[in-house]
N, C-alpha and C. Protein backbone atom coordinates (compact mmCIF):
# COMPACT_ATOMS: atom_id res chain seq x y z
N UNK A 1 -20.67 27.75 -14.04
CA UNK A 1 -21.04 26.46 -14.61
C UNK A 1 -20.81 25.37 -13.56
N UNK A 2 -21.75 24.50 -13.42
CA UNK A 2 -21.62 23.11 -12.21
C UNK A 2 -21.41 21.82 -13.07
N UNK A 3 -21.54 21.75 -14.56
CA UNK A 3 -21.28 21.07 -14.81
C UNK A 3 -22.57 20.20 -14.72
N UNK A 4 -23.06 18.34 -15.34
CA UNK A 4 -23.72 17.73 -16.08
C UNK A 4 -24.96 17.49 -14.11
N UNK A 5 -25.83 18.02 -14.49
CA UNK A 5 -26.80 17.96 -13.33
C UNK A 5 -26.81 17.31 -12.37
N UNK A 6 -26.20 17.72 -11.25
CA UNK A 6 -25.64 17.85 -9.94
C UNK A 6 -26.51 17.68 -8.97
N UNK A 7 -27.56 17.24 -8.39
CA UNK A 7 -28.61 17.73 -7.31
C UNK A 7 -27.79 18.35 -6.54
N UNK A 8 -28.27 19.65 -5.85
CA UNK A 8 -27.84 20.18 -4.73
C UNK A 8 -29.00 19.60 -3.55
N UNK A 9 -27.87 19.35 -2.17
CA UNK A 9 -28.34 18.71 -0.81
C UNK A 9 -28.34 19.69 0.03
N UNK A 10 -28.96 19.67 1.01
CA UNK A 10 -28.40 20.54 1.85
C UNK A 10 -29.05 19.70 3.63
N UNK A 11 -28.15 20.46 4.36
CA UNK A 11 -28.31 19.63 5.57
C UNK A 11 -28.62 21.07 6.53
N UNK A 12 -28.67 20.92 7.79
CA UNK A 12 -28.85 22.05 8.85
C UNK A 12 -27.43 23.05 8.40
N UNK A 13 -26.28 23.00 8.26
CA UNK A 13 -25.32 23.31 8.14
C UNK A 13 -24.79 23.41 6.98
N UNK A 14 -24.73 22.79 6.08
CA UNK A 14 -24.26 22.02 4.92
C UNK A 14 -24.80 21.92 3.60
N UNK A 15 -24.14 23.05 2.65
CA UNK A 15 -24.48 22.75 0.99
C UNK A 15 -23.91 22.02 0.18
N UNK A 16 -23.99 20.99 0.08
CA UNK A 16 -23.07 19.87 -1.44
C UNK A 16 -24.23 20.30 -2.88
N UNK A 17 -23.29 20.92 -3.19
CA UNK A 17 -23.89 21.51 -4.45
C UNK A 17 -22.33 21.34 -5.58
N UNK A 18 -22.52 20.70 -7.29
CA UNK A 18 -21.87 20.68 -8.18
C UNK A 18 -20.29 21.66 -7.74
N UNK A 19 -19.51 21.31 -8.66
CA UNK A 19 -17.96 21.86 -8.71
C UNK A 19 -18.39 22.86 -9.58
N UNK A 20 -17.70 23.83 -9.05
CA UNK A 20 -17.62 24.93 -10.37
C UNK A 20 -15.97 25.49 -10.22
N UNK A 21 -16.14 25.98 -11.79
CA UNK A 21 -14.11 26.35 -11.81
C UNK A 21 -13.86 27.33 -10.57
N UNK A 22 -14.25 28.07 -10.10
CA UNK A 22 -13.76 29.10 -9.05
C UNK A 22 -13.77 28.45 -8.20
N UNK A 23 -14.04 27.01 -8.00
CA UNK A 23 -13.61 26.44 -6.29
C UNK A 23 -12.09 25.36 -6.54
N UNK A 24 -11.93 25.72 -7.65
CA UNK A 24 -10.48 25.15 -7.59
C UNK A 24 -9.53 25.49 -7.04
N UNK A 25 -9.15 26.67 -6.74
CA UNK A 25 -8.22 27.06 -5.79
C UNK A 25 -8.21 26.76 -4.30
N UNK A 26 -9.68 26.68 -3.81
CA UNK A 26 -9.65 26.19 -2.35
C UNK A 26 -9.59 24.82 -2.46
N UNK A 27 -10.09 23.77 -3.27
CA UNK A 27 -9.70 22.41 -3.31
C UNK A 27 -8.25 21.77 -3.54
N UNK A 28 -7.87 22.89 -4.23
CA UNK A 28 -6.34 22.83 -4.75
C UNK A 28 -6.16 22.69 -3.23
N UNK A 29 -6.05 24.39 -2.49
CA UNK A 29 -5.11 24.04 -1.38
C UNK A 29 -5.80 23.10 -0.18
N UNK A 30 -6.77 22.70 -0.34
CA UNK A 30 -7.21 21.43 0.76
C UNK A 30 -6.25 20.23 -0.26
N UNK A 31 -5.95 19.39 -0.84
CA UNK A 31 -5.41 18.64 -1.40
C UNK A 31 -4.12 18.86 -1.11
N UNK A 32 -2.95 19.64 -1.30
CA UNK A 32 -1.89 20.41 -1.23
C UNK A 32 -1.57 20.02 0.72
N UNK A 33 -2.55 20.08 1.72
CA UNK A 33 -2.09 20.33 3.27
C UNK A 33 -2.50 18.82 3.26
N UNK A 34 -0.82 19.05 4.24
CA UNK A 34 -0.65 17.58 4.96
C UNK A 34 -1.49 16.90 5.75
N UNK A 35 -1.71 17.75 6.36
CA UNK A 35 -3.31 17.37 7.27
C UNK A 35 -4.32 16.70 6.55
N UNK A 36 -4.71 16.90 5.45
CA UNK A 36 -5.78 16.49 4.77
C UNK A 36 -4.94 15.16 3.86
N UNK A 37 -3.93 15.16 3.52
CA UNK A 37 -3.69 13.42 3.10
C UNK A 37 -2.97 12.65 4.02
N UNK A 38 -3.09 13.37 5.33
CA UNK A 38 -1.87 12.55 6.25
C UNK A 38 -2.80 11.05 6.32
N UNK A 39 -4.12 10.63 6.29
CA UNK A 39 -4.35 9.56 6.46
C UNK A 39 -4.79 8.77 5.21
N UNK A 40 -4.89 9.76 4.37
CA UNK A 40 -5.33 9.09 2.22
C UNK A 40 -3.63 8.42 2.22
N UNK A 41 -3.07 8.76 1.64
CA UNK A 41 -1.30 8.46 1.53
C UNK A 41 -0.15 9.07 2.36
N UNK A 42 -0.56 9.67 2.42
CA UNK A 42 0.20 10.67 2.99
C UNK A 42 1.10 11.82 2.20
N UNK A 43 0.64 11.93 1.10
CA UNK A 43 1.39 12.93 0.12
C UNK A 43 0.59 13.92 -0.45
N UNK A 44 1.20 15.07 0.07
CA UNK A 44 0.33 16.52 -0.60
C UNK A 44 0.16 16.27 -1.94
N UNK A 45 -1.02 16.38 -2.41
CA UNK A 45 -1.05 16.97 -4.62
C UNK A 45 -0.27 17.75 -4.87
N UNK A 46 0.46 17.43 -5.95
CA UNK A 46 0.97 18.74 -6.99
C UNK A 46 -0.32 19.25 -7.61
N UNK A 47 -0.25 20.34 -8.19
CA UNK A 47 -1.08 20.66 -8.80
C UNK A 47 -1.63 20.13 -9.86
N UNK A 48 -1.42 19.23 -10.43
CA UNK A 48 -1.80 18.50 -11.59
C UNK A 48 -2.58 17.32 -11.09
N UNK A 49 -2.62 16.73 -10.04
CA UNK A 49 -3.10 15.92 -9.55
C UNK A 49 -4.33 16.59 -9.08
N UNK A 50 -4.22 17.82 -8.25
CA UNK A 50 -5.56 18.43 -7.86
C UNK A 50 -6.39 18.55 -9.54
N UNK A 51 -6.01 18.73 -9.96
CA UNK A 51 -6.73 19.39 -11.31
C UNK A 51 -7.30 18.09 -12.18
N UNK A 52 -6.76 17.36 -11.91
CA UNK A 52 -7.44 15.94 -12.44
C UNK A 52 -8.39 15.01 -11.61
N UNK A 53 -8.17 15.24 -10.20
CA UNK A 53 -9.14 14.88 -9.08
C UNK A 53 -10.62 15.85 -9.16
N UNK A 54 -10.05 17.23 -9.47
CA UNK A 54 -11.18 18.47 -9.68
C UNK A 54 -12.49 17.73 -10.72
N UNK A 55 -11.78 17.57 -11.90
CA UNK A 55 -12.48 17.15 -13.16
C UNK A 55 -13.03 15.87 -13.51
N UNK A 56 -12.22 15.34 -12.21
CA UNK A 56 -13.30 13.73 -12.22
C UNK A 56 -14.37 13.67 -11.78
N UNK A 57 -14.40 14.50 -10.81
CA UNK A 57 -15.59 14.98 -10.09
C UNK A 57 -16.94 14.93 -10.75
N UNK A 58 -16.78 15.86 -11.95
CA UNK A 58 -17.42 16.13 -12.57
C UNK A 58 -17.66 15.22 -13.61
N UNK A 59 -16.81 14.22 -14.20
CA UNK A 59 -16.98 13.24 -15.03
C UNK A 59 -17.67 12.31 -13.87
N UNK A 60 -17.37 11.67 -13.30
CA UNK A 60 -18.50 11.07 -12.59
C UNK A 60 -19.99 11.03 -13.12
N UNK A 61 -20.74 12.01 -12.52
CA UNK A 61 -22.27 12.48 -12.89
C UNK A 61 -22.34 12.45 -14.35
N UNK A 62 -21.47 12.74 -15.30
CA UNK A 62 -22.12 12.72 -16.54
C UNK A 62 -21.86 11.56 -17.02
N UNK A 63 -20.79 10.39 -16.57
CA UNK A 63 -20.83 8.93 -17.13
C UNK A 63 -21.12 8.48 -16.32
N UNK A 64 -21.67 8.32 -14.69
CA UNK A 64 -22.03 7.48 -14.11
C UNK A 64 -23.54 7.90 -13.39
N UNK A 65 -24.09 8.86 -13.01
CA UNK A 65 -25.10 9.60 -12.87
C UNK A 65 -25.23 9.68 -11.25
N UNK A 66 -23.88 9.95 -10.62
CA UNK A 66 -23.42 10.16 -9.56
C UNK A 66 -22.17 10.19 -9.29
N UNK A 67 -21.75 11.07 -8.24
CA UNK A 67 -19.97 11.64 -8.21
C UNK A 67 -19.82 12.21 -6.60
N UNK A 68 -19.22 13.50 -7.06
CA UNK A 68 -18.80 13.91 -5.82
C UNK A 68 -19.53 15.45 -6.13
N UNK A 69 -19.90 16.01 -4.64
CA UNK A 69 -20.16 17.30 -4.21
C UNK A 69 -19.43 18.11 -3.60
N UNK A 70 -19.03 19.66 -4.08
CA UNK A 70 -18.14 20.49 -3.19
C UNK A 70 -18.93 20.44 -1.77
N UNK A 71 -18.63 20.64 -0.74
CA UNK A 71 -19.48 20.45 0.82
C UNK A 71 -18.83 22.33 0.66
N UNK A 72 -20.27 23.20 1.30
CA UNK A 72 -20.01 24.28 1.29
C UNK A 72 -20.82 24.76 2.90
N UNK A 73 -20.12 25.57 3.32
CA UNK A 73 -21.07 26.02 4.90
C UNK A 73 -21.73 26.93 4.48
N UNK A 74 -22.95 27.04 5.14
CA UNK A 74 -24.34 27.90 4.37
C UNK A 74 -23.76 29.22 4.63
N UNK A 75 -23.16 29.16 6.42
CA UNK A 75 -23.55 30.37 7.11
C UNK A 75 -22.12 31.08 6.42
N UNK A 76 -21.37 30.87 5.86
CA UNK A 76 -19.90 31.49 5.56
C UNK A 76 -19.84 31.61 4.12
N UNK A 77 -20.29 30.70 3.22
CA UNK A 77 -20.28 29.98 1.60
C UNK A 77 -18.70 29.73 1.29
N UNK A 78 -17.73 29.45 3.14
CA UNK A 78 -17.00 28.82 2.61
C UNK A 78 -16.55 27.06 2.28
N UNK A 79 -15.80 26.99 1.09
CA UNK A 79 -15.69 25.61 0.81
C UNK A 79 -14.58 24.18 1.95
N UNK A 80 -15.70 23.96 2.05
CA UNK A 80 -15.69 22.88 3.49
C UNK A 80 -14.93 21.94 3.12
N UNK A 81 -15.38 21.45 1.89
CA UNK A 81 -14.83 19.75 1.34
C UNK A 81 -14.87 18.87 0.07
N UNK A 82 -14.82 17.89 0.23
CA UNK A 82 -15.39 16.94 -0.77
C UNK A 82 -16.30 15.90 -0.39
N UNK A 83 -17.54 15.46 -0.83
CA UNK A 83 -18.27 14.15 -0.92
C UNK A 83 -18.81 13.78 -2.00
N UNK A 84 -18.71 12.32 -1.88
CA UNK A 84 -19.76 11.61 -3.00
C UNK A 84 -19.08 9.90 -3.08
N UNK A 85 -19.49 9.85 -4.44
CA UNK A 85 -19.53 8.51 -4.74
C UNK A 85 -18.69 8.57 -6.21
N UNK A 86 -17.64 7.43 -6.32
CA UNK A 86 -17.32 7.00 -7.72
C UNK A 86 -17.31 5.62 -7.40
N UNK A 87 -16.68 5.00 -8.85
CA UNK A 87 -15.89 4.34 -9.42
C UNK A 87 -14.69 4.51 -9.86
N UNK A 88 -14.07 3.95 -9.17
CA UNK A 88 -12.18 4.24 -9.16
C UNK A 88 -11.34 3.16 -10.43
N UNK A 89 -12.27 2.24 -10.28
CA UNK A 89 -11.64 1.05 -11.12
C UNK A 89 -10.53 0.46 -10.72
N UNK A 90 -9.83 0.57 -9.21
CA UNK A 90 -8.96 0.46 -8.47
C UNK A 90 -8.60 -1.18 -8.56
N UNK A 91 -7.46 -1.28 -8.80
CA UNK A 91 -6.84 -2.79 -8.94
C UNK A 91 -6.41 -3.54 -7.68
N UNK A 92 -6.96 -3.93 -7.14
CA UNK A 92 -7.13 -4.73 -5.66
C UNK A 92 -8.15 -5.21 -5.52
N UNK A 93 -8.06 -6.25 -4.40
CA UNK A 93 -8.46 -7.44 -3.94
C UNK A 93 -8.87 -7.09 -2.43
N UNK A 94 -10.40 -7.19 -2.13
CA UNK A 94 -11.41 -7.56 -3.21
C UNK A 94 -11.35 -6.47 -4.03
N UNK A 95 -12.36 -7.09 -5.43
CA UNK A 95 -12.04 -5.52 -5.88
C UNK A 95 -13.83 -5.19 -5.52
N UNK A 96 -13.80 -3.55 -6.04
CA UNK A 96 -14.61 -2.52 -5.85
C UNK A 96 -15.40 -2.15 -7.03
N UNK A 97 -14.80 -3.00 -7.99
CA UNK A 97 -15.38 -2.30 -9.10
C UNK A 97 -17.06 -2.13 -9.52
N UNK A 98 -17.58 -1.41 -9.90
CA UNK A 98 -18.91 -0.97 -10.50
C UNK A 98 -20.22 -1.31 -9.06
N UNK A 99 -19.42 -0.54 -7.95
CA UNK A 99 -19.94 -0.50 -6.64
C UNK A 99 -19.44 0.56 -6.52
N UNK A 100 -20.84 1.99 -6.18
CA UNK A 100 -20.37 3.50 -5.97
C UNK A 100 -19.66 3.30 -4.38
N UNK A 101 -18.41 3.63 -4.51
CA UNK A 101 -17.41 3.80 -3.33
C UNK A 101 -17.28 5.54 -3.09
N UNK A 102 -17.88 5.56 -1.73
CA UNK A 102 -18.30 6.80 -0.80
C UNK A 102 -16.51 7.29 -0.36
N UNK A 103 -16.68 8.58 -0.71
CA UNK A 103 -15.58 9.38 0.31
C UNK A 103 -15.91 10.54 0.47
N UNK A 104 -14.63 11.44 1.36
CA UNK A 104 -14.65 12.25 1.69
C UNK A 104 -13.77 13.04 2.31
N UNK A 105 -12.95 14.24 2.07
CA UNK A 105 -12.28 14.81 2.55
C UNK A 105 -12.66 16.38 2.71
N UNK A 106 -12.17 16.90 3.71
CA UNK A 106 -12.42 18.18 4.59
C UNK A 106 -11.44 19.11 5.18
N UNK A 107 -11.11 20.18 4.29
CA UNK A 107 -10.10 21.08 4.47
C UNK A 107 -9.79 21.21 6.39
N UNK A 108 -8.47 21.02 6.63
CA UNK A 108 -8.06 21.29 7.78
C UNK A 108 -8.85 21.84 8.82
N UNK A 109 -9.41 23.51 8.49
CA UNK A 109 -10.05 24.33 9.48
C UNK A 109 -11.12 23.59 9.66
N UNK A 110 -11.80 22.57 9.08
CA UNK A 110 -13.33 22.22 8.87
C UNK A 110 -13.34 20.96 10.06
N UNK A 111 -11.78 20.10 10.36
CA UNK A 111 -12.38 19.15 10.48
C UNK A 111 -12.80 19.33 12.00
N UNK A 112 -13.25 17.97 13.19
CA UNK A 112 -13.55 17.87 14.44
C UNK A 112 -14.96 18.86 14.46
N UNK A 113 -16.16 19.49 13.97
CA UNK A 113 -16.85 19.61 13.97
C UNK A 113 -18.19 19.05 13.65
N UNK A 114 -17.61 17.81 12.66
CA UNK A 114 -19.21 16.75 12.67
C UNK A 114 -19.40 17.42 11.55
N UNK A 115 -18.89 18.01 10.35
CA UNK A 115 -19.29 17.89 9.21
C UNK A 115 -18.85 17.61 7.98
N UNK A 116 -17.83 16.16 8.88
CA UNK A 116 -17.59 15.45 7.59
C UNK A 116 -18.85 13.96 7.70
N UNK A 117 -19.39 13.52 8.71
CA UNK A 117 -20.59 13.00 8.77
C UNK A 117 -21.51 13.56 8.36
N UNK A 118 -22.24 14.91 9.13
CA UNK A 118 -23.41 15.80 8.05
C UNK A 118 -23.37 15.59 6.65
N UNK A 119 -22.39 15.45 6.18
CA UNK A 119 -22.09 15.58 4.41
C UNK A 119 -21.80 14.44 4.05
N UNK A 120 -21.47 13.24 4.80
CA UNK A 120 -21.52 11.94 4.20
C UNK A 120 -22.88 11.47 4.38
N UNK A 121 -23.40 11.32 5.26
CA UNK A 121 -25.31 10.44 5.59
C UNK A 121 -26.05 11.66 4.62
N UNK A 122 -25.67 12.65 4.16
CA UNK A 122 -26.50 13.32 2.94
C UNK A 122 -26.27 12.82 2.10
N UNK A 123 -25.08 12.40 1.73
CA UNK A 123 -24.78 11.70 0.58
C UNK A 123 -25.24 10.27 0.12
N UNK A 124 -25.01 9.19 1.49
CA UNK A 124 -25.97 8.09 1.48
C UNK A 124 -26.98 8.10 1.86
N UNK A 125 -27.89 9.18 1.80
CA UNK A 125 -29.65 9.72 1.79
C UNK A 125 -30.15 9.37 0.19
N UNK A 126 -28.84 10.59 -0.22
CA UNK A 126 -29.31 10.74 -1.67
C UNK A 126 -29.33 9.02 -2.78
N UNK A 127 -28.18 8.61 -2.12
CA UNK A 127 -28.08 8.08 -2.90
C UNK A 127 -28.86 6.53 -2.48
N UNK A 128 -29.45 6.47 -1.43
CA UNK A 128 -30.68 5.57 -0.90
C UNK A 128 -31.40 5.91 -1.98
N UNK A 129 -31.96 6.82 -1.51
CA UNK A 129 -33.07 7.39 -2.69
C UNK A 129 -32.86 7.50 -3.97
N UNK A 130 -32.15 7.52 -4.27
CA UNK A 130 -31.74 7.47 -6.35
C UNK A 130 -31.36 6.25 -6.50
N UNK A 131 -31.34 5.17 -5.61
CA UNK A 131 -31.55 3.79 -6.06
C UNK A 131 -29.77 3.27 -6.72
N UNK A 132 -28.80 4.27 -6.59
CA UNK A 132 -27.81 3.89 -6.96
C UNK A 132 -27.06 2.23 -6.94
N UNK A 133 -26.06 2.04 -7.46
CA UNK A 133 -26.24 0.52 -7.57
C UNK A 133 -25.63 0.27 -5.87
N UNK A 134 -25.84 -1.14 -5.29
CA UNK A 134 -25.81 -1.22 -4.21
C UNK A 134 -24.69 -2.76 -4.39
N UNK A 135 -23.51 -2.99 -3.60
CA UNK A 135 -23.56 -2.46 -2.52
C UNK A 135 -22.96 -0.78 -2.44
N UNK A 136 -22.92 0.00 -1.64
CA UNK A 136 -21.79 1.03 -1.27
C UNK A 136 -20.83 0.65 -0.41
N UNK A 137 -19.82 1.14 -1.06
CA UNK A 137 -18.58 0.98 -0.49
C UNK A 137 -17.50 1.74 0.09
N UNK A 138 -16.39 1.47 0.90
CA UNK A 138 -15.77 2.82 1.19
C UNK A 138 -13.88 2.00 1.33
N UNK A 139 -12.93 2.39 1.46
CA UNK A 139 -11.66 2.36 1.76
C UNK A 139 -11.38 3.30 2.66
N UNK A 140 -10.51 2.86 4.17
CA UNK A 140 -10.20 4.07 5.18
C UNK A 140 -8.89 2.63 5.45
N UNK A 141 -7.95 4.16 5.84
CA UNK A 141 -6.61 3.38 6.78
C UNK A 141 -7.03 3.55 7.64
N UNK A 142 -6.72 2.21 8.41
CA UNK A 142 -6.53 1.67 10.11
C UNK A 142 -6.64 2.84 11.02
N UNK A 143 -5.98 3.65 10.91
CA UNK A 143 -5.60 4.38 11.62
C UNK A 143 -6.43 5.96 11.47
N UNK A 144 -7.19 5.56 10.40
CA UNK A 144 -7.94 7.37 10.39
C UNK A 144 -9.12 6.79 11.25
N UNK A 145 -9.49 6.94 12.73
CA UNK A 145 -10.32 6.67 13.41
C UNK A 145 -11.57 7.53 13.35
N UNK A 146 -11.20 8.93 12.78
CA UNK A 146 -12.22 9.35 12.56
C UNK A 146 -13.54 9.11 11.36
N UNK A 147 -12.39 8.86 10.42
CA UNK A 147 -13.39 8.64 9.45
C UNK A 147 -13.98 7.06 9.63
N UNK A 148 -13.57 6.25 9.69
CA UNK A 148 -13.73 4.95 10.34
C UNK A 148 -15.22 5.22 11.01
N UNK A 149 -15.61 6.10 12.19
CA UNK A 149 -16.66 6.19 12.77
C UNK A 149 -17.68 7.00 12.08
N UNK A 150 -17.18 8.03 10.97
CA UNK A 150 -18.29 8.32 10.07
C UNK A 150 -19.16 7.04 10.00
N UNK A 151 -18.11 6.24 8.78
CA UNK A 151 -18.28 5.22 7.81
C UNK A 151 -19.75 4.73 8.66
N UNK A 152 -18.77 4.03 10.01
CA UNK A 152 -20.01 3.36 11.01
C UNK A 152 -21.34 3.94 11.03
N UNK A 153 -21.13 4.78 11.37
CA UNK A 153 -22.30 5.89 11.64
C UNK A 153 -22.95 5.82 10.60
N UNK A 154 -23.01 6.09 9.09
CA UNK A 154 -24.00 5.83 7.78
C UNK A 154 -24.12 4.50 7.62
N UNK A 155 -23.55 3.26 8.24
CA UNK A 155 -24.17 2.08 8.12
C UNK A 155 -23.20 1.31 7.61
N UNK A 156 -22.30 1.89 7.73
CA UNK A 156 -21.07 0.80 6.82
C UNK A 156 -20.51 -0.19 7.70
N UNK A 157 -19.94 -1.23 7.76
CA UNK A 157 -18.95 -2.58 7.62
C UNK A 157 -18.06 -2.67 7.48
N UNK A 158 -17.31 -3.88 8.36
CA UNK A 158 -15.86 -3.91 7.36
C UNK A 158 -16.23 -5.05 7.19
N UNK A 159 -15.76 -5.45 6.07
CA UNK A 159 -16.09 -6.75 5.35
C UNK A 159 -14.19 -6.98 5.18
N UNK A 160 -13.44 -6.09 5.23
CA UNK A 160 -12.05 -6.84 4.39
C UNK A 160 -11.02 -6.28 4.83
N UNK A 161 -9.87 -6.32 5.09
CA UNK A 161 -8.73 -5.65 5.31
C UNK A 161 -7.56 -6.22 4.16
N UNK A 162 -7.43 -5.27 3.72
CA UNK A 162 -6.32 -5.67 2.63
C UNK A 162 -5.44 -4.48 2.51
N UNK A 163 -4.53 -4.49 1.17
CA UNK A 163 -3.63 -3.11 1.03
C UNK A 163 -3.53 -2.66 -0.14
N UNK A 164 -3.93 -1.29 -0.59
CA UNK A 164 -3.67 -0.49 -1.51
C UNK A 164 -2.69 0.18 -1.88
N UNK A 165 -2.02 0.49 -3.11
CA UNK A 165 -0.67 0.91 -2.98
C UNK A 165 0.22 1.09 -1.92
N UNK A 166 0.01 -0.61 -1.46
CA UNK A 166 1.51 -0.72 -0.31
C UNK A 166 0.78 0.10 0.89
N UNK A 167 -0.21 0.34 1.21
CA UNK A 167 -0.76 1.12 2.32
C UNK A 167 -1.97 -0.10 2.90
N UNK A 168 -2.00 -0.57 4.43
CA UNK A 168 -3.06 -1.07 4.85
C UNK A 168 -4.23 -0.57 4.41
N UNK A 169 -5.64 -0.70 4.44
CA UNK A 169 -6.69 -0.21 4.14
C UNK A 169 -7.94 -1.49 4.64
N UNK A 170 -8.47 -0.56 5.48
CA UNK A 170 -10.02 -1.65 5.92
C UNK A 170 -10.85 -1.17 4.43
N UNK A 171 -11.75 -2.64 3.83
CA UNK A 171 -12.94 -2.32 3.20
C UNK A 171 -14.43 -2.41 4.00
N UNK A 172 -15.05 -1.20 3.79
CA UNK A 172 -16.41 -1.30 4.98
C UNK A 172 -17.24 -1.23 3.14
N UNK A 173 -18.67 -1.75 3.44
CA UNK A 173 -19.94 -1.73 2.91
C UNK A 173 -21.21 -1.32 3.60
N UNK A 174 -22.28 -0.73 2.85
CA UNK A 174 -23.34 -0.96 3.10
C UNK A 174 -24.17 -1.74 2.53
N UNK A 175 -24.95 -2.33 2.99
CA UNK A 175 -25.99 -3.10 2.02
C UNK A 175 -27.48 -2.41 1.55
C-alpha cells in the first residue's frame, strides 16, 4: 500500500515513489544516525518520532495534495531518502505557513553523490508543474553547506535568517 495517490518521479538514477509500511525500518534507521540529523538538530529519533514523521508523509498528499517521496536507487531498489513538500505549521518568524516548504534528507551511505539534488529539482519539477501554491520554501542551518547549495541550485533564496527551536536557520524561497 503507498497510500492516498502519490505520483511516482523518476530521474536518471532516482525513484521517489509513495511510502509504503516495509520502508519503515530503513527510514527508521536513517532518522536514528547522527550523521543524518547532525545538521536538522542534532538529535537521533526515538522511534516514535520516526513513526510519526513516517505517517505524515503520507498525511500530507491526502490533506494537502502534496508531501514527501521515499527517494529509492533504480539500480539497487535501495532506500536512498526523503523528499517533498509540507506544511509544518511551524511557529516562527517569518512564518511559513500555507507555503509548501521543500526538504530533504539522505541516509548516510547515500550522501556526496548528487542525489540529494537529483531528488530535490524532481521534486520542484513536479511541483512547477502541479501548480502547487507558490512561494516554495525551505529552512537549512548555516552550516549544512551542502544542502544550502542544493537549495541554490533548484532556485532558491535566502530571504531571512532567523532561529528555530533555539537553532540558527537561513529561510531561502523560490518564486
Amino acid at each position: 500500500m503507498t497510500g492516498p495517490d502519490v505520483p511516482q518521479l523518476e530521474t536518471a538514477r532516482l525513484r521517489l515513489r509513495g511510502h509504503r509500511l516495509d520502508d519503515f525500518p530503513a527510514i527508521r534507521a536513517m532518522w536514528r544516525d547522527p550523521a543524518v540529523t547532525k545538521y536538522i538538530d542534532g538529535k537521533p529519533r526515538a522511534e516514535e518520532e520516526c513513526w510519526l514523521k513516517f505517517l505524515r508523509a503520507t498525511g500530507f498528499w491526502a490533506h494537502l495534495g502534496y508531501g514527501y517521496w521515499i527517494i529509492e536507487e533504480k539500480a539497487s531498489g535501495a532506500i536512498v531518502g526523503e523528499t517533498g513538500f509540507g506544511d509544518f505549521k511551524r511557529e516562527m518568524t517569518p512564518s511559513l505557513r500555507g507555503e509548501p516548504e521543500i526538504g530533504w534528507a539522505l541516509a548516510a551511505p547515500f550522501h556526496g553523490k548528487g542525489y540529494g539534488y537529483e531528488a530535490a529539482r524532481a521534486a520542484v519539477a513536479w511541483g512547477d508543474a502541479n501548480k502547487i501554491p507558490a512561494p516554495m520554501s525551505c529552512i537549512i542551518g548555516p552550516e549544512n553547506t551542502a544542502s544550502i547549495r542544493i537549495a541554490e541550485k533548484c532556485g532558491f533564496i535566502e530571504t531571512a535568517r532567523t532561529t528555530y527551536h533555539g537553532d540558527d536557520i537561513i529561510v531561502l524561497h523560490r518564486r
